[in-house]
N, C-alpha and C. Protein backbone atom coordinates (compact mmCIF):
# COMPACT_ATOMS: atom_id res chain seq x y z
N UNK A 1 -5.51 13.00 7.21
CA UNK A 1 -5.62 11.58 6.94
C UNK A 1 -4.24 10.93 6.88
N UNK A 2 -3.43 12.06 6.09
CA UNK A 2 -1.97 11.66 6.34
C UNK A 2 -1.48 10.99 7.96
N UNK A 3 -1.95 11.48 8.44
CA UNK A 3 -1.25 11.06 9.73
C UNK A 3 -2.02 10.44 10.41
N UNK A 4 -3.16 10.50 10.73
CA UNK A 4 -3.84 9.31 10.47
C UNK A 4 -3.50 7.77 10.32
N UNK A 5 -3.04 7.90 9.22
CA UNK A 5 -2.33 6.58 8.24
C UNK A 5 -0.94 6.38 9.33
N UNK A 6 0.23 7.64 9.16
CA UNK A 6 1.51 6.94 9.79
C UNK A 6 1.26 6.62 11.11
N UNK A 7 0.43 7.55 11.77
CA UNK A 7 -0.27 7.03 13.64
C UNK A 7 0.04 5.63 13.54
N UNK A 8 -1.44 5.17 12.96
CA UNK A 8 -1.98 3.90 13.11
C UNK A 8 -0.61 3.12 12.46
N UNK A 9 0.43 3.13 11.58
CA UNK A 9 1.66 2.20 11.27
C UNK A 9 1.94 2.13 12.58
N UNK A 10 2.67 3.68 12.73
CA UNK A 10 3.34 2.91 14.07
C UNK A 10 2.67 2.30 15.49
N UNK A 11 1.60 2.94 15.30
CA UNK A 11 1.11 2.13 16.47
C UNK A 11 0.81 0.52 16.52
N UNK A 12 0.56 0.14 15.26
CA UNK A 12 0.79 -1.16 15.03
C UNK A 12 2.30 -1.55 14.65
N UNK A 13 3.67 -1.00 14.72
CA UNK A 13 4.76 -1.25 15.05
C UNK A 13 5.09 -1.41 16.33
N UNK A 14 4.76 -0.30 16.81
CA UNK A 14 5.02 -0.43 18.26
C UNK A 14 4.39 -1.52 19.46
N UNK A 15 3.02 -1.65 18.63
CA UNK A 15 2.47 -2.88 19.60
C UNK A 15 3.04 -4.59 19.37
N UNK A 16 3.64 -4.69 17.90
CA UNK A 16 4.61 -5.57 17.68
C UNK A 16 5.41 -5.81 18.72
N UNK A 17 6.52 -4.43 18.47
CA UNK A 17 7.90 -4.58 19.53
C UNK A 17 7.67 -5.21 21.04
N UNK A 18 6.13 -4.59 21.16
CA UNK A 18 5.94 -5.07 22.96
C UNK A 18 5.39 -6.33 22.68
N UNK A 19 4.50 -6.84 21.41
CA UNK A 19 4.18 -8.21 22.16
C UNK A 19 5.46 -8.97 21.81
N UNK A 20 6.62 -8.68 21.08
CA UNK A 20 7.74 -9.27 20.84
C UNK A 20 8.24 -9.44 22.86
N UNK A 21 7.98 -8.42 23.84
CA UNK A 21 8.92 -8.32 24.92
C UNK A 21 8.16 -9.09 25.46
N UNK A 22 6.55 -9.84 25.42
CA UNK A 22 5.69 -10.35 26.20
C UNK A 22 5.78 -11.84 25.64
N UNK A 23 6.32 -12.00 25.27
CA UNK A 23 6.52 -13.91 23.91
C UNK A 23 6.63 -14.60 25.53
N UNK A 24 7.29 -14.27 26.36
CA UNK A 24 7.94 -15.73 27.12
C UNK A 24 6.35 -15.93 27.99
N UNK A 25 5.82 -15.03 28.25
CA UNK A 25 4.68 -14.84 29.11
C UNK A 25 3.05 -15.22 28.20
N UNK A 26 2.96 -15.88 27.38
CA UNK A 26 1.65 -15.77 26.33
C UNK A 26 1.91 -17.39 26.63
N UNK A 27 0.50 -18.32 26.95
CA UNK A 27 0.02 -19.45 26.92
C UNK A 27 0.54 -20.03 25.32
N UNK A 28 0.46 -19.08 24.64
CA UNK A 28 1.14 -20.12 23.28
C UNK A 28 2.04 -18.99 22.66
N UNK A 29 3.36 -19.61 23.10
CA UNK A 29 4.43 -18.30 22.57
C UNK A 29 4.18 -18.09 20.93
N UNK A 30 4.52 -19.24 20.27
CA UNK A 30 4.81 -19.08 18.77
C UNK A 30 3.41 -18.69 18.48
N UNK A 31 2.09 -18.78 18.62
CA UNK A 31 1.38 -17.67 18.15
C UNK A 31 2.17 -15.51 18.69
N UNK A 32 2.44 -15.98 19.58
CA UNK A 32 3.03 -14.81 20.12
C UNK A 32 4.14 -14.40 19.09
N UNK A 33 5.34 -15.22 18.87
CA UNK A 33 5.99 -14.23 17.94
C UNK A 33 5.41 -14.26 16.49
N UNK A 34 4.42 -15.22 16.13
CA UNK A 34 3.67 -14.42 14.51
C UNK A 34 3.00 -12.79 15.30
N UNK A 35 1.97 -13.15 16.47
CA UNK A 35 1.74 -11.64 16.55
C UNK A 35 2.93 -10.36 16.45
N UNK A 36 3.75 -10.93 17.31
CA UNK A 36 5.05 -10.00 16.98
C UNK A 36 5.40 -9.72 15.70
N UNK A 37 5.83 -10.57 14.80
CA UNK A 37 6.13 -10.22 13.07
C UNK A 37 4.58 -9.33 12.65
N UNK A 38 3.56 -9.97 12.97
CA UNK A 38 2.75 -9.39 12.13
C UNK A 38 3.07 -7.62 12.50
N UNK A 39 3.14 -7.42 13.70
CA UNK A 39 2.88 -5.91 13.99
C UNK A 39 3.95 -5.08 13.32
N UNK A 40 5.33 -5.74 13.32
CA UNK A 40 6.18 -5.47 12.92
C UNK A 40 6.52 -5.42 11.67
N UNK A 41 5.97 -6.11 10.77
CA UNK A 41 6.03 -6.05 9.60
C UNK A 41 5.04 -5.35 8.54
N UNK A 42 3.81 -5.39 9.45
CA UNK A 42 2.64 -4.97 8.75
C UNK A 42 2.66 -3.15 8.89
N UNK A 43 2.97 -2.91 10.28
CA UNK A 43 2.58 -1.42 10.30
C UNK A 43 3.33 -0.48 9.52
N UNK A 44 4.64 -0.70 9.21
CA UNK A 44 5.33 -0.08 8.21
C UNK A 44 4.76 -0.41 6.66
N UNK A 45 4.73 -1.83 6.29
CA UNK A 45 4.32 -2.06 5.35
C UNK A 45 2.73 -1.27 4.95
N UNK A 46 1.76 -1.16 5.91
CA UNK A 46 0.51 -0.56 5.69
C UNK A 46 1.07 0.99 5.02
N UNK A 47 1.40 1.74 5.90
CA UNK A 47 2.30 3.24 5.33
C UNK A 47 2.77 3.10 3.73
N UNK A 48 3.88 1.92 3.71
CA UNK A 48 4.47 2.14 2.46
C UNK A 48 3.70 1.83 1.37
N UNK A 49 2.51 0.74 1.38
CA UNK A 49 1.81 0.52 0.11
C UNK A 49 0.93 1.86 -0.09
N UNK A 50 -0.05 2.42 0.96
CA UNK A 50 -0.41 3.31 0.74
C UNK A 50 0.29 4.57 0.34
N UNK A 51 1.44 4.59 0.59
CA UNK A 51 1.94 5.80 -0.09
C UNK A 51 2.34 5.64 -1.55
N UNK A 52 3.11 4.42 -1.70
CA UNK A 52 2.97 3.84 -3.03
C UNK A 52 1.81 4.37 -4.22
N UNK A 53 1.00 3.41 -3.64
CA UNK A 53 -0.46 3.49 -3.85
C UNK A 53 -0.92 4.75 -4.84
N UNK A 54 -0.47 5.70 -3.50
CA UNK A 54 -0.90 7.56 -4.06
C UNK A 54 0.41 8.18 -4.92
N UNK A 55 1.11 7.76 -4.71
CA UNK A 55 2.19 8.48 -5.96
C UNK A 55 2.23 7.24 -7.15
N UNK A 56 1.78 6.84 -6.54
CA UNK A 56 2.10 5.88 -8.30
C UNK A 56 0.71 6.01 -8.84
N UNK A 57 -0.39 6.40 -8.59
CA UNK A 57 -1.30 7.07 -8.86
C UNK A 57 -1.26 8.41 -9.84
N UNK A 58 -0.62 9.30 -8.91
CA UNK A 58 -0.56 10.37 -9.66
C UNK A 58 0.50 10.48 -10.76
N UNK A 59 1.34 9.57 -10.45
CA UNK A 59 2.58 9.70 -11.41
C UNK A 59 1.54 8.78 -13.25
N UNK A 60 1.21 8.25 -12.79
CA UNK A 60 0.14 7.39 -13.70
C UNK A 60 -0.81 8.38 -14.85
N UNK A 61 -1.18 9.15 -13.81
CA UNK A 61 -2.08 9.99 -14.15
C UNK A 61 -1.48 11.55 -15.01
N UNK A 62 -0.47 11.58 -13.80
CA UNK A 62 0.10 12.91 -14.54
C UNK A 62 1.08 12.82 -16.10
N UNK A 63 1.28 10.99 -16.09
CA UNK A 63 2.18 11.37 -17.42
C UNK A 63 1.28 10.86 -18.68
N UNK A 64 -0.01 10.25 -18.07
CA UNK A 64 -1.08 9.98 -18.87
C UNK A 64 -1.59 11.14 -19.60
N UNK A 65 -1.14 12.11 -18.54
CA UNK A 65 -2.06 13.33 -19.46
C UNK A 65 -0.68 14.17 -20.72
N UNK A 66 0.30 14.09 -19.61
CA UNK A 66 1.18 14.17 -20.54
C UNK A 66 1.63 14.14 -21.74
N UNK A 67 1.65 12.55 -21.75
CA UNK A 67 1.85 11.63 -23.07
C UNK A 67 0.88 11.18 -23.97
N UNK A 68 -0.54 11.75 -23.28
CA UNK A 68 -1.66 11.08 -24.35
C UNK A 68 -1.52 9.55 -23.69
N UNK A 69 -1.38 8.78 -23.03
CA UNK A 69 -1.29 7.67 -22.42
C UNK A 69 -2.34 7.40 -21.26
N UNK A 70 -2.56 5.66 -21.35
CA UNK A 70 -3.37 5.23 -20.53
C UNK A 70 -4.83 4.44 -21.14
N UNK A 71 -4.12 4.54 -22.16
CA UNK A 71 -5.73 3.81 -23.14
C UNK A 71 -6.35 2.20 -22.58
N UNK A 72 -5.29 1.78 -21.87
CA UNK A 72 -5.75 0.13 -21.86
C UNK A 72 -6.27 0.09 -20.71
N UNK A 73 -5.88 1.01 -19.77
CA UNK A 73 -6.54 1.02 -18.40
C UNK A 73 -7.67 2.41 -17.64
N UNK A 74 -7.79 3.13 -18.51
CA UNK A 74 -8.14 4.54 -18.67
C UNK A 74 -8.43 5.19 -19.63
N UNK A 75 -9.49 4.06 -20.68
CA UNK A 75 -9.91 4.46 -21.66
C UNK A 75 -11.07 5.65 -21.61
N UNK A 76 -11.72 5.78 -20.54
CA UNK A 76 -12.70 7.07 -20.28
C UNK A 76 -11.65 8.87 -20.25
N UNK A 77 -10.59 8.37 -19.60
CA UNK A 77 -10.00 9.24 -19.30
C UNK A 77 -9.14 9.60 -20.75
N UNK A 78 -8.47 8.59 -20.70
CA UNK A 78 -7.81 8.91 -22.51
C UNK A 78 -7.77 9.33 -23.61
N UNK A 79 -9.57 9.05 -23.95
CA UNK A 79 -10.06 9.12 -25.17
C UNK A 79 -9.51 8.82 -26.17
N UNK A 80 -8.94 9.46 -27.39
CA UNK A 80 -8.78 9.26 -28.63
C UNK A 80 -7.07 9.05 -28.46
N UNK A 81 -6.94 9.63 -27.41
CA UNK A 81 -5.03 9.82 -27.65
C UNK A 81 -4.53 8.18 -27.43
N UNK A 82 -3.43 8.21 -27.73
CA UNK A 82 -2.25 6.98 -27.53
C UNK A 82 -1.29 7.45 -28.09
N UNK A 83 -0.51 7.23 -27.28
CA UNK A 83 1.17 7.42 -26.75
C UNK A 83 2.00 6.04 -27.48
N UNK A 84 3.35 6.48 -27.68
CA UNK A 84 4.39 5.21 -27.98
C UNK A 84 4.04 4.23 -27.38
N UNK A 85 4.58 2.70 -27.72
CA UNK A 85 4.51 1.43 -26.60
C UNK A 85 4.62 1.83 -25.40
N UNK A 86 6.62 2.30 -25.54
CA UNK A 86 7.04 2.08 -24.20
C UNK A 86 6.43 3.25 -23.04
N UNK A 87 5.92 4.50 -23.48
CA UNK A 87 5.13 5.28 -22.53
C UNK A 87 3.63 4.70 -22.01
N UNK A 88 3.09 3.91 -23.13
CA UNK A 88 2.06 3.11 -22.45
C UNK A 88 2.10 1.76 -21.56
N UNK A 89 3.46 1.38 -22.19
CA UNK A 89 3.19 0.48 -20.84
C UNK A 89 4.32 1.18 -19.46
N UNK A 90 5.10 2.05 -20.00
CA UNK A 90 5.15 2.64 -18.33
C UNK A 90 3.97 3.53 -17.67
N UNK A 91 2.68 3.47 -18.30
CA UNK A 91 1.23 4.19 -17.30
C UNK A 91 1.02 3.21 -17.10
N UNK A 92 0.38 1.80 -18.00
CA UNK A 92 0.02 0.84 -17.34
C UNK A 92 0.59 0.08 -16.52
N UNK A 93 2.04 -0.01 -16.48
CA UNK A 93 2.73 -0.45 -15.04
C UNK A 93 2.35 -0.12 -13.52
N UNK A 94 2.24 1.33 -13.74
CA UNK A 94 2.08 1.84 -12.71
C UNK A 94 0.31 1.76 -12.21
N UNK A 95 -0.39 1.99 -13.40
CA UNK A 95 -1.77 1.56 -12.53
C UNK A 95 -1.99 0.15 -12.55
N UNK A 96 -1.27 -1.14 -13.29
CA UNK A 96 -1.40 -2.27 -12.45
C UNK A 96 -1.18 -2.52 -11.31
N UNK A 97 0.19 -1.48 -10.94
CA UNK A 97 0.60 -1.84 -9.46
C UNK A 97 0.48 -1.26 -8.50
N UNK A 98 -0.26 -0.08 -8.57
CA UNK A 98 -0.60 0.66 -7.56
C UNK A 98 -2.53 0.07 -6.89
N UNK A 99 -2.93 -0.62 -7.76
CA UNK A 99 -4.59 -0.84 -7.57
C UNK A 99 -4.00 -2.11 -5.97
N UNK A 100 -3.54 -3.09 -6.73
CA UNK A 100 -2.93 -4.15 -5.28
C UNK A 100 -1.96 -3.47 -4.31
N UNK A 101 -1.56 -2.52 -4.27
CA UNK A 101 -1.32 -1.97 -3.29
C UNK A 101 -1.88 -1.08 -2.29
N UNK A 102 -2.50 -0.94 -3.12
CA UNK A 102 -3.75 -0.14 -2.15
C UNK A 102 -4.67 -0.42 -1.88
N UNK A 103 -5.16 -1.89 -2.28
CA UNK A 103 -5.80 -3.04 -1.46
C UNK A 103 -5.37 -3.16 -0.17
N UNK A 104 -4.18 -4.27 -0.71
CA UNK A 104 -3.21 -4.46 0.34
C UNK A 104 -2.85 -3.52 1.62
N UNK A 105 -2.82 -2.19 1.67
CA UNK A 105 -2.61 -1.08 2.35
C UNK A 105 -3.84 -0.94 3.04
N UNK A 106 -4.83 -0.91 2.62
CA UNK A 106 -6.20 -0.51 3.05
C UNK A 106 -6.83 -1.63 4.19
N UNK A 107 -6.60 -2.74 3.25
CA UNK A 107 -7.06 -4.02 4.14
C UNK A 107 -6.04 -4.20 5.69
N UNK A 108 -4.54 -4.02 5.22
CA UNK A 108 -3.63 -3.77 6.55
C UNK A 108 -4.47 -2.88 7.54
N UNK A 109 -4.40 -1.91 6.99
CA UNK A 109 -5.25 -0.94 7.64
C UNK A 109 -6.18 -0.66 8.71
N UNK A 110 -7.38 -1.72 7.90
CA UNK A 110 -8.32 -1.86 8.90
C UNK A 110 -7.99 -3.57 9.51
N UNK A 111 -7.36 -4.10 9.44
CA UNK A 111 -6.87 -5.44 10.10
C UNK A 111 -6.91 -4.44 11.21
N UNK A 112 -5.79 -3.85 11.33
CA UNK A 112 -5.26 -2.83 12.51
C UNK A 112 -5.85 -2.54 13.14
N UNK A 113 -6.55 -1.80 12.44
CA UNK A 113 -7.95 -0.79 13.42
C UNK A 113 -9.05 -1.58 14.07
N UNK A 114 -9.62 -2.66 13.25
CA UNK A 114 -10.20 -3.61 14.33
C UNK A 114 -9.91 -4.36 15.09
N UNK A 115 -9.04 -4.63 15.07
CA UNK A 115 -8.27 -5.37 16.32
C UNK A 115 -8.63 -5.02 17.56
């Protein structure tokens, strides 16, 4: 699935770069270079949130178990434990910001793929 995922980046990088070489030739250029940015910006970006995504996941998880942490967002998982402030809100940092990124990543994703 890993690769999978970086395929489809670059292949939506790479189809950027070319409609970037095809701009002068497209009935409406400036839709042409947003297609260009989009490919270009998105297919790397799809990779990096999703990887994000999964290590800030596990990093979430693994110091949750760690620290007894994760009560505000992972109260099933937590149970009775709680951790210092500052270890709880560095779990909950990380699973606030990994959930929109892996939206974000996912939805890139299949933008891509249906196209």
């Amino acid at each position: 699935m890993q690769d999978l995922v970086v395929s489809l980046g670059l292949i939506l990088f790479l189809l950027g770069l070319l409609t970037g070489l095809a701009v002068p030739a497209f009935k409406n250029p400036r839709m042409g270079i947003a297609s260009h940015l989009e490919g270009v910006t998105n297919g790397p970006a799809t990779v990096a949130l999703l990887a994000y995504g999964a290590y800030a996941n596990w990093l979430a998880t693994q110091l949750g178990a760690l620290w007894g942490a994760g009560r505000r967002f992972a109260p099933g998982a937590t149970g009775s434990h709680q951790a210092t402030r500052a270890k709880e809100l560095a779990v909950d940092a990380l699973l606030v910001t990994l959930a929109p990124a892996m939206i974000a990543g996912t939805v890139l994703l299949l933008v891509g793929v249906l196209r």
